[in-house]
Protein backbone atom coordinates (compact mmCIF):
# COMPACT_ATOMS: atom_id res chain seq x y z
CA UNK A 1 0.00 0.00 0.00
CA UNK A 2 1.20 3.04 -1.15
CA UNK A 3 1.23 6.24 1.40
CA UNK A 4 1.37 9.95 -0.11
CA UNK A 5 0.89 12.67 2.17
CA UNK A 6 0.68 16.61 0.62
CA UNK A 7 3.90 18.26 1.96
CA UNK A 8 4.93 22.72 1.13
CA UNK A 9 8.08 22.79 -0.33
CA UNK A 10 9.83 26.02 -1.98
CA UNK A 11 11.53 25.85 -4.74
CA UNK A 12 15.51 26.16 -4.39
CA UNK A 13 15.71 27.87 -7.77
CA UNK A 14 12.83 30.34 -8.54
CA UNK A 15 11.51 30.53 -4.73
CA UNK A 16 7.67 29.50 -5.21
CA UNK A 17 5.83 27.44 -3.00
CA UNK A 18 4.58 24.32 -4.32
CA UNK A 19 2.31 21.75 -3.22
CA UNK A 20 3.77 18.31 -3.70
CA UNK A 21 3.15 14.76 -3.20
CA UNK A 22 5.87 12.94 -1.33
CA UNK A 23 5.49 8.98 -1.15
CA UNK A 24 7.14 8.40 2.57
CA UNK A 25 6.49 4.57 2.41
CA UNK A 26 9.37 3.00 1.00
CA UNK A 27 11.26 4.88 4.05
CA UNK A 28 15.10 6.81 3.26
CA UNK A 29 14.82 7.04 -0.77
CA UNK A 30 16.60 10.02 -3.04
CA UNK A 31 15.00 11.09 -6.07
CA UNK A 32 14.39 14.15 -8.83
CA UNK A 33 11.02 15.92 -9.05
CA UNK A 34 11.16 19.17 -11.75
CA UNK A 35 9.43 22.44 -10.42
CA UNK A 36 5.90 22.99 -11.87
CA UNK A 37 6.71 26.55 -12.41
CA UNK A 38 10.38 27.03 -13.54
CA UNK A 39 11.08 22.93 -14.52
CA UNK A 40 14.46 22.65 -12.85
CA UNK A 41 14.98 19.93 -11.22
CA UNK A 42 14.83 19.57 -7.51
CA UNK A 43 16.40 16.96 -5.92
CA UNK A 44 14.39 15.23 -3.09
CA UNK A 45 16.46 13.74 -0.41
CA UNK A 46 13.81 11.37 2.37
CA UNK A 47 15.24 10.42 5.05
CA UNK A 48 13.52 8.48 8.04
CA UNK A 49 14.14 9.38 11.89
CA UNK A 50 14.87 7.06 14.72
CA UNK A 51 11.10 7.26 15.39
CA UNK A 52 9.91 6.22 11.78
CA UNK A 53 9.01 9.75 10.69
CA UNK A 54 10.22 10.70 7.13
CA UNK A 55 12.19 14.16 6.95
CA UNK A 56 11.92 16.04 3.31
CA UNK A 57 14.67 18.20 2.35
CA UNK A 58 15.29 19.61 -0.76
CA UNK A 59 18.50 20.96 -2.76
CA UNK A 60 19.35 22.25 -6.04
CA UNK A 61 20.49 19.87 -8.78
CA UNK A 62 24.00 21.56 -8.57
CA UNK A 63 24.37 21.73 -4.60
């Protein structure tokens, strides 16, 4: 069963807010999502704490 919760991110290029879908799941997982508004490419780093909650942090393709 796949889980998808709605999570505010801001884009690290052009700075809008966007409302994306982040599948939390499949735990720790890296992966490229392109901005809705600009289309660079954002890359998604999920990471689970020691308490089984997934942290979303996002960088620039060239960070």
């Amino acid at each position: 069963m796949s889980y998808q919760r709605e999570t505010l991110i801001q884009c690290p290029y052009c700075g809008e807010t966007l409302d994306v879908l982040v599948d939390d799941s499949s735990g720790s997982q890296t992966y490229y999502e392109d901005c809705s508004v600009c289309c660079s490419p954002i890359l998604f780093l999920l990471t689970e704490d020691e308490f089984g909650e997934i942290q979303v942090e996002i960088k620039r393709d060239d960070e």
